[in-house]
N, C-alpha and C. Protein backbone atom coordinates (compact mmCIF):
# COMPACT_ATOMS: atom_id res chain seq x y z
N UNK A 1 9.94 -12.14 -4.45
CA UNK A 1 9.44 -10.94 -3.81
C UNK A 1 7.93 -10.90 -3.97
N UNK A 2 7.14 -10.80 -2.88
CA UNK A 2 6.07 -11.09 -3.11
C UNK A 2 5.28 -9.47 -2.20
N UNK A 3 4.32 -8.69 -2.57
CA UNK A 3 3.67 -7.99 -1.89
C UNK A 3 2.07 -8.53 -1.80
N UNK A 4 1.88 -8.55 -0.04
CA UNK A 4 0.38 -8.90 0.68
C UNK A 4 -0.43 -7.42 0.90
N UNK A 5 -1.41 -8.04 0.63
CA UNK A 5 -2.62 -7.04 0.42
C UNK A 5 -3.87 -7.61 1.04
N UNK A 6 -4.54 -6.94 1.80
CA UNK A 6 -5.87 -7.75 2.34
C UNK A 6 -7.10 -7.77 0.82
N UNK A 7 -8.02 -9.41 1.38
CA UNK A 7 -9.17 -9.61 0.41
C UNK A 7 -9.86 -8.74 0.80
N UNK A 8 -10.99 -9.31 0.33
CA UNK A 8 -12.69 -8.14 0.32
C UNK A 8 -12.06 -6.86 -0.28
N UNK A 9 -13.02 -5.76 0.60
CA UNK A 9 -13.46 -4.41 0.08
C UNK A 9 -11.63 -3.97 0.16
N UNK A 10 -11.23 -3.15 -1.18
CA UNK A 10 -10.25 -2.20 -0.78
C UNK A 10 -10.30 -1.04 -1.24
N UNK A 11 -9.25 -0.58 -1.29
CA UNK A 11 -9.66 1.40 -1.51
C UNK A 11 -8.48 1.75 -2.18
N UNK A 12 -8.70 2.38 -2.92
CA UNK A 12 -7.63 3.16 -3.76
C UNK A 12 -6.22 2.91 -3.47
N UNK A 13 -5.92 3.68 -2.79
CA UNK A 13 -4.69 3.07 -1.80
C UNK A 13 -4.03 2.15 -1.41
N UNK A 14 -4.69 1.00 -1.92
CA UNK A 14 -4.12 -0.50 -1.73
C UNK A 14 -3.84 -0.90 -3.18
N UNK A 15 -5.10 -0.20 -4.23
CA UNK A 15 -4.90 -0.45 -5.58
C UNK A 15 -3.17 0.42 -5.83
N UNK A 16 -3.37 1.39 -5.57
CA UNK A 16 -2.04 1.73 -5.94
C UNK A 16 -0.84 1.12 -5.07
N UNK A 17 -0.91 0.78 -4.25
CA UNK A 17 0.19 0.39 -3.16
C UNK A 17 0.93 -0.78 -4.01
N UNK A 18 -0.41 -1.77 -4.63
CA UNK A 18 0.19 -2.79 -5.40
C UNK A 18 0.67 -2.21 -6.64
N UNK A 19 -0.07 -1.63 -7.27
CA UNK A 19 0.56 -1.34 -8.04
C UNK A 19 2.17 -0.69 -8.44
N UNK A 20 2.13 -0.35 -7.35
CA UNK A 20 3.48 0.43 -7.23
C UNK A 20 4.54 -0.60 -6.90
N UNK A 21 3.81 -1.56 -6.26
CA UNK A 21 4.86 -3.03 -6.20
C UNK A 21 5.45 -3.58 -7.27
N UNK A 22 4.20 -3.81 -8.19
CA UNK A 22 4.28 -4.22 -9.32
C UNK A 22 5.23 -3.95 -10.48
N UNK A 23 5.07 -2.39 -10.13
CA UNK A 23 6.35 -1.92 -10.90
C UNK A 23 7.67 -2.14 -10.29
N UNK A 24 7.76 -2.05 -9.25
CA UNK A 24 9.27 -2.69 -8.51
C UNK A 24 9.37 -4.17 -9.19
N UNK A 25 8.15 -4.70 -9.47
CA UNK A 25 9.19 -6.23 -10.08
C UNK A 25 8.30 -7.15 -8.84
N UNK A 26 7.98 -6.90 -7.80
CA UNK A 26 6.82 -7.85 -6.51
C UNK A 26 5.99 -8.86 -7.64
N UNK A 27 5.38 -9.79 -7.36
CA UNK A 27 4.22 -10.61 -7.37
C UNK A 27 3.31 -10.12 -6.56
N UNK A 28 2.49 -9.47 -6.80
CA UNK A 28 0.92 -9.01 -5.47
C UNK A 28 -0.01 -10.22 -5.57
N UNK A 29 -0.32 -10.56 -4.37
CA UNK A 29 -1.65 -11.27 -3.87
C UNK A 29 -2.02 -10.83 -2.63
N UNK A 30 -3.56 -11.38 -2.71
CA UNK A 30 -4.40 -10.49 -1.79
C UNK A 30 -5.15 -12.12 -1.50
N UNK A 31 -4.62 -11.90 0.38
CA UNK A 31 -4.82 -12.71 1.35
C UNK A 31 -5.57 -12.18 2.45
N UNK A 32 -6.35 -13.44 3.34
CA UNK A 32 -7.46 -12.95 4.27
C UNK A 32 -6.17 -12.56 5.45
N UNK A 33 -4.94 -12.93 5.52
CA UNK A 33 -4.27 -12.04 6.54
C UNK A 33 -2.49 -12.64 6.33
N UNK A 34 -1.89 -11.30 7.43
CA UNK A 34 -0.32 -11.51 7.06
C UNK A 34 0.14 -12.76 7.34
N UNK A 35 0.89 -13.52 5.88
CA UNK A 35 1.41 -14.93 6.59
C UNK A 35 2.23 -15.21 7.55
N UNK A 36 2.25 -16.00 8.23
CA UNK A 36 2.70 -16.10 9.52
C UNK A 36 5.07 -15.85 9.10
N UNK A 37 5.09 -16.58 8.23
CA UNK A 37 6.33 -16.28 7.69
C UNK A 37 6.39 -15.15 6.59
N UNK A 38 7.28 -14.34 6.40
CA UNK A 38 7.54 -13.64 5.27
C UNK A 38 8.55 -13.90 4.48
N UNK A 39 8.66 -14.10 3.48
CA UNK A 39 9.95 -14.09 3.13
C UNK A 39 11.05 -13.17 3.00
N UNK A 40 12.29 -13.05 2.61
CA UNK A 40 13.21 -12.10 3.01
C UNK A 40 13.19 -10.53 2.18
N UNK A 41 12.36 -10.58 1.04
CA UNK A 41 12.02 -9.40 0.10
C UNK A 41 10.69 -9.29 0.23
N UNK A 42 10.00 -10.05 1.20
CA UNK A 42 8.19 -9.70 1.17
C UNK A 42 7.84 -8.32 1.40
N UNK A 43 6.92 -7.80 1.38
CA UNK A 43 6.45 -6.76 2.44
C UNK A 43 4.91 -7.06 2.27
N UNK A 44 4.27 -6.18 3.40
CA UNK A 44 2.96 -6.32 3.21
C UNK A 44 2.29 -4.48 3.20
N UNK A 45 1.26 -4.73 2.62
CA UNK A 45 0.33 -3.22 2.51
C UNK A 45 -0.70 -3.64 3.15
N UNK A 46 -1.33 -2.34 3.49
CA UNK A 46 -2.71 -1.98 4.29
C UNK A 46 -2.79 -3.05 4.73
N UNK A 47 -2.48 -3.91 6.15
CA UNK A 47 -2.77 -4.85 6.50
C UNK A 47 -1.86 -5.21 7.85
N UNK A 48 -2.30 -5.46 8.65
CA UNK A 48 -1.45 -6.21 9.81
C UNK A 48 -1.33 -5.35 10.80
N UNK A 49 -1.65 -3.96 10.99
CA UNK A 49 -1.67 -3.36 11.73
C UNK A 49 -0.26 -2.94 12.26
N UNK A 50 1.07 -2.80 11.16
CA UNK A 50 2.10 -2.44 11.61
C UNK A 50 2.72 -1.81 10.23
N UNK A 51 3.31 -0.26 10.75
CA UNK A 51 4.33 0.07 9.68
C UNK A 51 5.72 0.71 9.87
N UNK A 52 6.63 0.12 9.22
CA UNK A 52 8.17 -0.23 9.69
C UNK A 52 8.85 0.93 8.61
N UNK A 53 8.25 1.16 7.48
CA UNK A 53 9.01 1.96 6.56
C UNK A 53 9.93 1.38 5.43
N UNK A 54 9.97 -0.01 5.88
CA UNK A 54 10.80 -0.97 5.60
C UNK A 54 10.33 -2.12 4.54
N UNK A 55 9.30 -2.87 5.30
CA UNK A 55 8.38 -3.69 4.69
C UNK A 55 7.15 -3.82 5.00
N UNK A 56 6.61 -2.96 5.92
CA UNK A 56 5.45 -3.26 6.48
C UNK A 56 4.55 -1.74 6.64
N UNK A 57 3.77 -1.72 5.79
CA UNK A 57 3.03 -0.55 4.99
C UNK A 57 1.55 -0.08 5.70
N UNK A 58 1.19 -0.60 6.26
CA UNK A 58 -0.12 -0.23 6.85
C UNK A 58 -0.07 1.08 7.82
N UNK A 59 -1.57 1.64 7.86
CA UNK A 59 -1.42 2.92 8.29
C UNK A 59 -2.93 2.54 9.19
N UNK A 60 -3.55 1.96 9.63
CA UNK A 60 -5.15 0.99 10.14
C UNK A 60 -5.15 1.91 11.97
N UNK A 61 -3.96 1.40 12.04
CA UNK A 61 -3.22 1.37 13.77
C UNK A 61 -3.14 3.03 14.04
N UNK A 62 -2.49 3.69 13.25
CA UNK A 62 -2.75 5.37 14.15
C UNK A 62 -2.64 5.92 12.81
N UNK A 63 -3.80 7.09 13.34
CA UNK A 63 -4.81 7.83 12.38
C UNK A 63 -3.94 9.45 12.18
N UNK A 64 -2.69 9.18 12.13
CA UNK A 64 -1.82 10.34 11.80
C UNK A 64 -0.95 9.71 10.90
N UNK A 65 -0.64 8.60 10.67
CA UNK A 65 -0.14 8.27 9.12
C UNK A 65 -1.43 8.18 7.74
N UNK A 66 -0.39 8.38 6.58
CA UNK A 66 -1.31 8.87 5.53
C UNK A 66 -1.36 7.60 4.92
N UNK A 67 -2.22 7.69 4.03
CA UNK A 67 -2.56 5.94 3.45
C UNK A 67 -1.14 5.34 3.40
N UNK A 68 -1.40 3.54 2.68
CA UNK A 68 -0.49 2.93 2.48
C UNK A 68 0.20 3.08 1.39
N UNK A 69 -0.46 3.84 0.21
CA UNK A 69 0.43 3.67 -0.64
C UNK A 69 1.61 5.01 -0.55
N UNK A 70 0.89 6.24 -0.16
CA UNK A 70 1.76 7.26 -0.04
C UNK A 70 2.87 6.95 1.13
N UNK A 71 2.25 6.04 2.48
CA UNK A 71 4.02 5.30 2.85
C UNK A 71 4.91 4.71 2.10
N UNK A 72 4.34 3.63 0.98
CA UNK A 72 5.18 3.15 0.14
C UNK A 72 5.95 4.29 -0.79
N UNK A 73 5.27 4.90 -1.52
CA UNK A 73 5.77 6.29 -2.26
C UNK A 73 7.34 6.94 -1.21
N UNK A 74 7.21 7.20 0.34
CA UNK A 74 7.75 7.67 0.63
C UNK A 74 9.55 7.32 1.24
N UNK A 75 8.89 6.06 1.06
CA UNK A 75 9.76 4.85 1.74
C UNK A 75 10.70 4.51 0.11
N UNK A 76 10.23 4.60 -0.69
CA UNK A 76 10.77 3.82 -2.16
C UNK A 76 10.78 5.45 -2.89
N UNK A 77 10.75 6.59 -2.55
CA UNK A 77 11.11 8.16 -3.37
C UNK A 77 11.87 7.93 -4.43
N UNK A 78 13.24 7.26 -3.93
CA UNK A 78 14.69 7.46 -4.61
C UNK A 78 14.49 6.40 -5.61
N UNK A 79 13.48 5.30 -5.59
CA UNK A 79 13.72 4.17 -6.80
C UNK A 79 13.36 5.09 -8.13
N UNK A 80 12.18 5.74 -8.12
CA UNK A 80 12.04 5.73 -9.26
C UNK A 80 10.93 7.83 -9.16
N UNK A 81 11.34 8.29 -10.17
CA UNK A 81 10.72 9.84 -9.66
C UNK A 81 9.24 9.75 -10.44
N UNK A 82 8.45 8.91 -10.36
CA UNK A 82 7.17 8.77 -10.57
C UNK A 82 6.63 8.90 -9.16
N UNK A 83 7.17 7.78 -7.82
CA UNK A 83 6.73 8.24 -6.37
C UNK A 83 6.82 9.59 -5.75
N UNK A 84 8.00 10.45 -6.30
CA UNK A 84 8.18 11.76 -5.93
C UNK A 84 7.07 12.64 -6.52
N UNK A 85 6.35 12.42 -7.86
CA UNK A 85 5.85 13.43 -8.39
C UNK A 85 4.20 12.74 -7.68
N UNK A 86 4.08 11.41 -7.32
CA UNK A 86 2.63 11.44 -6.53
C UNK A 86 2.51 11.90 -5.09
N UNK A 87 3.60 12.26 -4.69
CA UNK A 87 3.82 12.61 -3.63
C UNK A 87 3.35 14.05 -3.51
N UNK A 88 3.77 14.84 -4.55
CA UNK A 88 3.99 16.10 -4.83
C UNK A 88 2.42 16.88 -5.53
N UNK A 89 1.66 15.82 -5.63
CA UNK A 89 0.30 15.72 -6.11
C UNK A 89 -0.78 16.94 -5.31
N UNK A 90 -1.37 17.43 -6.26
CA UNK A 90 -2.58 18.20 -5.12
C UNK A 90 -3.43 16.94 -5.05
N UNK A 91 -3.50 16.09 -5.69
CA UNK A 91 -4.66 15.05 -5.53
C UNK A 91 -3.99 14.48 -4.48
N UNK A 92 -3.11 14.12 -3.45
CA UNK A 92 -2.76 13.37 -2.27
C UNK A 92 -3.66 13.23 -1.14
N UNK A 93 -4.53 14.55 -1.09
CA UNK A 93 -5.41 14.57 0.64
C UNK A 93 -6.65 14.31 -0.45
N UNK A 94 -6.86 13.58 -1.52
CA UNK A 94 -8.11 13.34 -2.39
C UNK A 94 -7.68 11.65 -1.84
N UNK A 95 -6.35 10.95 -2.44
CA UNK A 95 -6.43 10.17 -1.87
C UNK A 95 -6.94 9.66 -0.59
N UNK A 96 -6.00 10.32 0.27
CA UNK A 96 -6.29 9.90 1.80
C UNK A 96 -8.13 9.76 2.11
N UNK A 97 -8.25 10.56 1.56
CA UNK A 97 -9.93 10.92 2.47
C UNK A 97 -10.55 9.50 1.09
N UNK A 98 -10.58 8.94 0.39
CA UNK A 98 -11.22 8.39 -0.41
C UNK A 98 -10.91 7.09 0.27
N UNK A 99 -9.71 6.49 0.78
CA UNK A 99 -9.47 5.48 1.56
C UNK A 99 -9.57 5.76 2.97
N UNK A 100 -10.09 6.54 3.92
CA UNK A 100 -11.23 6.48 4.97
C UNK A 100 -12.47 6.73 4.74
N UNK A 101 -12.75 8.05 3.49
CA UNK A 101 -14.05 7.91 3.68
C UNK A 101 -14.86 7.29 2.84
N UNK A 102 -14.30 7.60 1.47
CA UNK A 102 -14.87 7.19 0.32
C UNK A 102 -14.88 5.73 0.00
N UNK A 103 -13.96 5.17 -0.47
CA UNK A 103 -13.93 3.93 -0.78
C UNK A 103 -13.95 3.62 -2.01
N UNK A 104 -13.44 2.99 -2.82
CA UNK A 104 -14.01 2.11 -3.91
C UNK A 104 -12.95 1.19 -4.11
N UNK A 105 -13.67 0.58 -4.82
CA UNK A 105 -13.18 -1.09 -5.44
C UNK A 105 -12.61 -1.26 -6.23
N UNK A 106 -11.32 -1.54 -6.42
CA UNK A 106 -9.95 -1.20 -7.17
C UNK A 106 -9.63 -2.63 -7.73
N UNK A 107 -9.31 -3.44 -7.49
CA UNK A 107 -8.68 -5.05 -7.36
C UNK A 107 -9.70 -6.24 -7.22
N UNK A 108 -9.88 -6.55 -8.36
CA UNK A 108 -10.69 -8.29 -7.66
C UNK A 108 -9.94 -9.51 -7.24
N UNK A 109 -10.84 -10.04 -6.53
CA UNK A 109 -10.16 -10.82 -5.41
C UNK A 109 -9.42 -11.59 -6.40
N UNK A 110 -9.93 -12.47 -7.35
CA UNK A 110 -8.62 -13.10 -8.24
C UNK A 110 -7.40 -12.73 -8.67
């Protein structure tokens, strides 16, 4: 099980997206783009310009979904009630606006 994440600059939201993988048990790496194959437990975050709910986490493509990690949070609720209570966060629209507007640097590329 592996979770994709784009290189360079990322934003909060991708830091947690993996992270939240991580705790599922994923391997995260951060690639210049989605591999052409996935494997059958892959998924990918903030990246590829598609989100399924399923495995494919990005929110880039229309500007009425909320970051990637709060899709992941919403999509994975029932695994574990740590996603329910970030969900449930007043800090959530702190997220969102910090991964369009703000930014910072969460993950190095290694």
């Amino acid at each position: 099980m592996v979770a994709y994440s784009h290189t360079g600059q990322n934003h909060v939201d991708d830091f947690l997206g993996l992270l939240t993988a991580r705790i599922e048990g994923y391997e995260c790496r951060r690639v210049p783009k989605v591999p052409d194959e996935l494997g059958e437990s892959d998924i990918v975050i903030d990246m590829g310009g598609q989100y399924d709910g399923e495995r494919r986490f990005d929110h880039h493509h229309d500007g009425s979904l909320p970051c990637s990690a709060v899709l992941l949070w919403r999509a994975w609720g029932g695994r574990n009630a740590l996603y329910g209570m970030c969900l449930a966060s007043r800090a959530l629209q702190d997220l969102n606006d910090a991964d369009t507007r703000v930014g910072i640097v969460g993950l190095p590329e290694a």
